[in-house]
Protein backbone atom coordinates (compact mmCIF):
# COMPACT_ATOMS: atom_id res chain seq x y z
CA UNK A 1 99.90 68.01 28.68
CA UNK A 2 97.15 70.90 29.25
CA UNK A 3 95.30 68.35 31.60
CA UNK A 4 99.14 68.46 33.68
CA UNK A 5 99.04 71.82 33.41
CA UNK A 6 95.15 72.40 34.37
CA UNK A 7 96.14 70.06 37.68
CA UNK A 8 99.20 71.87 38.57
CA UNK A 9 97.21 75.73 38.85
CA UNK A 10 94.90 73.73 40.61
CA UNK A 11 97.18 72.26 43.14
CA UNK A 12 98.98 76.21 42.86
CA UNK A 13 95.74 77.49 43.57
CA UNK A 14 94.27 74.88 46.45
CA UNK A 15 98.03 75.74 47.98
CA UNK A 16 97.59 79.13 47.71
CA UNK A 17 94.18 78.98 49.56
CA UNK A 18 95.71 77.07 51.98
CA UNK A 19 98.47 78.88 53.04
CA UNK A 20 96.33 82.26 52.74
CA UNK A 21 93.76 80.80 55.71
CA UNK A 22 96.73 79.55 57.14
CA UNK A 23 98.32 82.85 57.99
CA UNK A 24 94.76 84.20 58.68
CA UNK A 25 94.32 81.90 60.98
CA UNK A 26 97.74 82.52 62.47
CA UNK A 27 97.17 86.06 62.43
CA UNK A 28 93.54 85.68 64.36
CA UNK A 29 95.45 83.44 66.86
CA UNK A 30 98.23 86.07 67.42
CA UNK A 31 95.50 88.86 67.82
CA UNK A 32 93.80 87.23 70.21
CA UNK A 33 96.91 85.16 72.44
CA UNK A 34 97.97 88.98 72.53
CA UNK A 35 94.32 90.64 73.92
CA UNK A 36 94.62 87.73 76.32
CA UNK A 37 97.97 88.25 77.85
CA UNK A 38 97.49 91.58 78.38
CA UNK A 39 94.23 91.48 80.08
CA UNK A 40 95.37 88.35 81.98
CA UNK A 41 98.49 90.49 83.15
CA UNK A 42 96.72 93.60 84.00
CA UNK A 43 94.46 91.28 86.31
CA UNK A 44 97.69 89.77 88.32
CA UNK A 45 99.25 93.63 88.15
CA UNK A 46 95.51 94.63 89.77
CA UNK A 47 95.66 91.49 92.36
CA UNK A 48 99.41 92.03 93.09
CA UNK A 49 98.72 96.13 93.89
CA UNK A 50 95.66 95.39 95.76
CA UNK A 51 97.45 92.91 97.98
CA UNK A 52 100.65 95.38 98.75
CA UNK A 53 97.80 98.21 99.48
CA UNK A 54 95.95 96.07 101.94
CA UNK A 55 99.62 94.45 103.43
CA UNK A 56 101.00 98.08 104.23
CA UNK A 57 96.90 99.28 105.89
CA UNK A 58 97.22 96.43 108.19
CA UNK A 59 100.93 97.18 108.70
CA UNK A 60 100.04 100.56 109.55
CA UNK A 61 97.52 99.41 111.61
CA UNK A 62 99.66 97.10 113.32
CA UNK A 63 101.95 99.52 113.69
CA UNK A 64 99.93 102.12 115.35
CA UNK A 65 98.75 99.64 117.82
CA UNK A 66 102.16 98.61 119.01
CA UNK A 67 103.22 102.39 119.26
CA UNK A 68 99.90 103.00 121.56
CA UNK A 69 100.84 99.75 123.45
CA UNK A 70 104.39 101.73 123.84
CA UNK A 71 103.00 104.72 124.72
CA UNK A 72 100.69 102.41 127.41
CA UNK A 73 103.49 100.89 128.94
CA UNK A 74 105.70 104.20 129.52
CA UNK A 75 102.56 105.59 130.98
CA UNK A 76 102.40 102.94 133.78
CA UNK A 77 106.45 103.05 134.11
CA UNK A 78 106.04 106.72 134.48
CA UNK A 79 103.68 106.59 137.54
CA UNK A 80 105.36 103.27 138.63
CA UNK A 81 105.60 104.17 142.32
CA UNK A 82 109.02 102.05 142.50
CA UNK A 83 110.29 104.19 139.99
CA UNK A 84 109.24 107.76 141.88
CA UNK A 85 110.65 106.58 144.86
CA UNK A 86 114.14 106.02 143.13
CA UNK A 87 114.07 109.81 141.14
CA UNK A 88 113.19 111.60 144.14
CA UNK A 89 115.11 109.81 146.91
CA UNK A 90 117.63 107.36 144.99
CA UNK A 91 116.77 104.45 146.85
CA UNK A 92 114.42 101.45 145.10
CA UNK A 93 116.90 100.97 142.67
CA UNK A 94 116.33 97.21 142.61
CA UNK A 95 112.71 97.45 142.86
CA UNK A 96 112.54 99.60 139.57
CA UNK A 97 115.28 96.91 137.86
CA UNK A 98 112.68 94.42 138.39
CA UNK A 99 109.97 96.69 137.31
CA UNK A 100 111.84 97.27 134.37
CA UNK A 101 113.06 93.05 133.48
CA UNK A 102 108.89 92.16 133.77
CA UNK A 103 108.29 94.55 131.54
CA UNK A 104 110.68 93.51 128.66
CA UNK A 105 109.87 90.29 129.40
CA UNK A 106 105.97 91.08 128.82
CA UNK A 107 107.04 92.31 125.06
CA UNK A 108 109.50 90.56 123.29
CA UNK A 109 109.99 93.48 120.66
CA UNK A 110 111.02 96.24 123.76
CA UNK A 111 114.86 96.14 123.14
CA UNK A 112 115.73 98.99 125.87
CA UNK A 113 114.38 100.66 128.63
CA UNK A 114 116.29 103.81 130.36
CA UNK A 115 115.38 105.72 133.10
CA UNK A 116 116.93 109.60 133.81
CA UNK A 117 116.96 111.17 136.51
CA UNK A 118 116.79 115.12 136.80
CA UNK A 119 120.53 114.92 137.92
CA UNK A 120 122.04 112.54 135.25
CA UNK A 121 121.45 108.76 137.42
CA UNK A 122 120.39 106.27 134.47
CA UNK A 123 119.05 103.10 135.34
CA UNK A 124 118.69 100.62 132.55
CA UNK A 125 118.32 96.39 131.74
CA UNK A 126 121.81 97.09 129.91
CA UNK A 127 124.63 96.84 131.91
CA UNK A 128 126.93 98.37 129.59
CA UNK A 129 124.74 100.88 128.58
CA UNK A 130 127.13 103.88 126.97
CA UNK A 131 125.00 106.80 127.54
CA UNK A 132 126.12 110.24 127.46
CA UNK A 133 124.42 112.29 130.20
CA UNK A 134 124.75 115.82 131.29
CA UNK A 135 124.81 117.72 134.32
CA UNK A 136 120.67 118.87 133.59
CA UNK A 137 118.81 116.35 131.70
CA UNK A 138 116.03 118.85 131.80
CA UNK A 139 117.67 121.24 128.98
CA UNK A 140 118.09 117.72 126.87
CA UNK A 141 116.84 118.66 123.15
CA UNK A 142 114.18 114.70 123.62
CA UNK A 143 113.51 115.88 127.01
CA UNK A 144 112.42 119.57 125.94
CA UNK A 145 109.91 117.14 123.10
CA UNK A 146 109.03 115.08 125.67
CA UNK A 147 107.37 117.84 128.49
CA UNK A 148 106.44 120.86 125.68
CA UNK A 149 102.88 118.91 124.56
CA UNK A 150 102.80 116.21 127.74
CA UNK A 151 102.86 113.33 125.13
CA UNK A 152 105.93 110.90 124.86
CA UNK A 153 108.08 111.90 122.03
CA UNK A 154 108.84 109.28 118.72
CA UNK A 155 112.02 109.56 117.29
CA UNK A 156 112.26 108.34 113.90
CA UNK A 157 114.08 105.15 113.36
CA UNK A 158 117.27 104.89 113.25
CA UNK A 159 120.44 102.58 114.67
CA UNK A 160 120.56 102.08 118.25
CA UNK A 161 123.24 103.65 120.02
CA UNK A 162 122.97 103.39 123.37
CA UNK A 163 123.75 99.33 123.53
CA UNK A 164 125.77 96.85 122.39
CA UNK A 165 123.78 95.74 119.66
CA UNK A 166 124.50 99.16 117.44
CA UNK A 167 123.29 97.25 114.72
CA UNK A 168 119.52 97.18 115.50
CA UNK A 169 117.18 99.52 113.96
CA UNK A 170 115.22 101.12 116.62
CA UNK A 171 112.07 103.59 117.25
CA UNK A 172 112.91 105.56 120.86
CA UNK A 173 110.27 107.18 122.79
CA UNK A 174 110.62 109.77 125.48
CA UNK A 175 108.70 110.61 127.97
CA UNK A 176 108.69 113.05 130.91
């Protein structure tokens, strides 16, 4: 009987041992799947902010381009001779029409282009075009932007109004 007994502490014992480097073992392994995933995560949080930082610098960029391309292009419309012709003397209407179709056809992202004249005319590629206009463009609130530092003037964006697509978000820019 004591050599029963003398086997079974040492079975206790050996089990004992066992499940003690067991949950050491399971306890190291924790520990260190735990280090692991959060150094593993705070690389892919790094990568992922990186990535949004350098998508919204070349947005930016992009951005600033286009607006400068914008800028560009109301430039040349502005001295357009077509288009002097037809706000001092009302006639080249068609001229400046076509003026006007080659250069929304040159950039697909140009939605609208209108033209005002000192005494209300509007010329425009929209044919529906539901512009308000008043008897002296020239005391406009855009139009005052537009001429006090000789640069166009951005407006911020916001729904289009003048068209019938109301539900396009759109950047305006005046110019004198």
């Amino acid at each position: 009987m004591e050599g029963k007994k003398r086997k079974y502490r040492l079975r206790n014992i050996s089990s004992q041992i066992s499940i003690l480097y067991m949950s050491i073992s399971l306890a190291i392994v924790l520990i260190f799947s735990v280090v692991i995933f959060y150094n593993v995560s705070n690389i892919f949080v790094n990568d992922a902010v990186k990535q949004i930082k350098m998508n919204l610098n070349q947005s930016s960029d992009y951005l600033s381009l286009y607006i400068e391309k914008v800028k560009l292009t109301s430039s040349l419309m502005a001295d357009n001779p077509n288009l002097i012709s037809y706000l001092k003397q009302n006639d080249d209407e068609l001229n400046v029409r076509n003026e006007i179709s080659t250069v929304l056809e040159a950039d697909p992202y140009l939605e609208t282009i209108v033209i005002v004249a000192n005494d209300g005319r509007v010329i425009s590629n929209e044919e529906k075009l539901e512009m308000q206009v008043s008897d002296n463009m020239m005391e406009e609130e855009w139009y005052q932007h537009a001429i006090s530092d000789n640069m166009p003037f951005l407006t911020g964006a916001r729904m289009q109004k003048l068209s019938m697509d109301n539900d396009k978000w759109v950047i305006s820019l005046s110019r004198e």
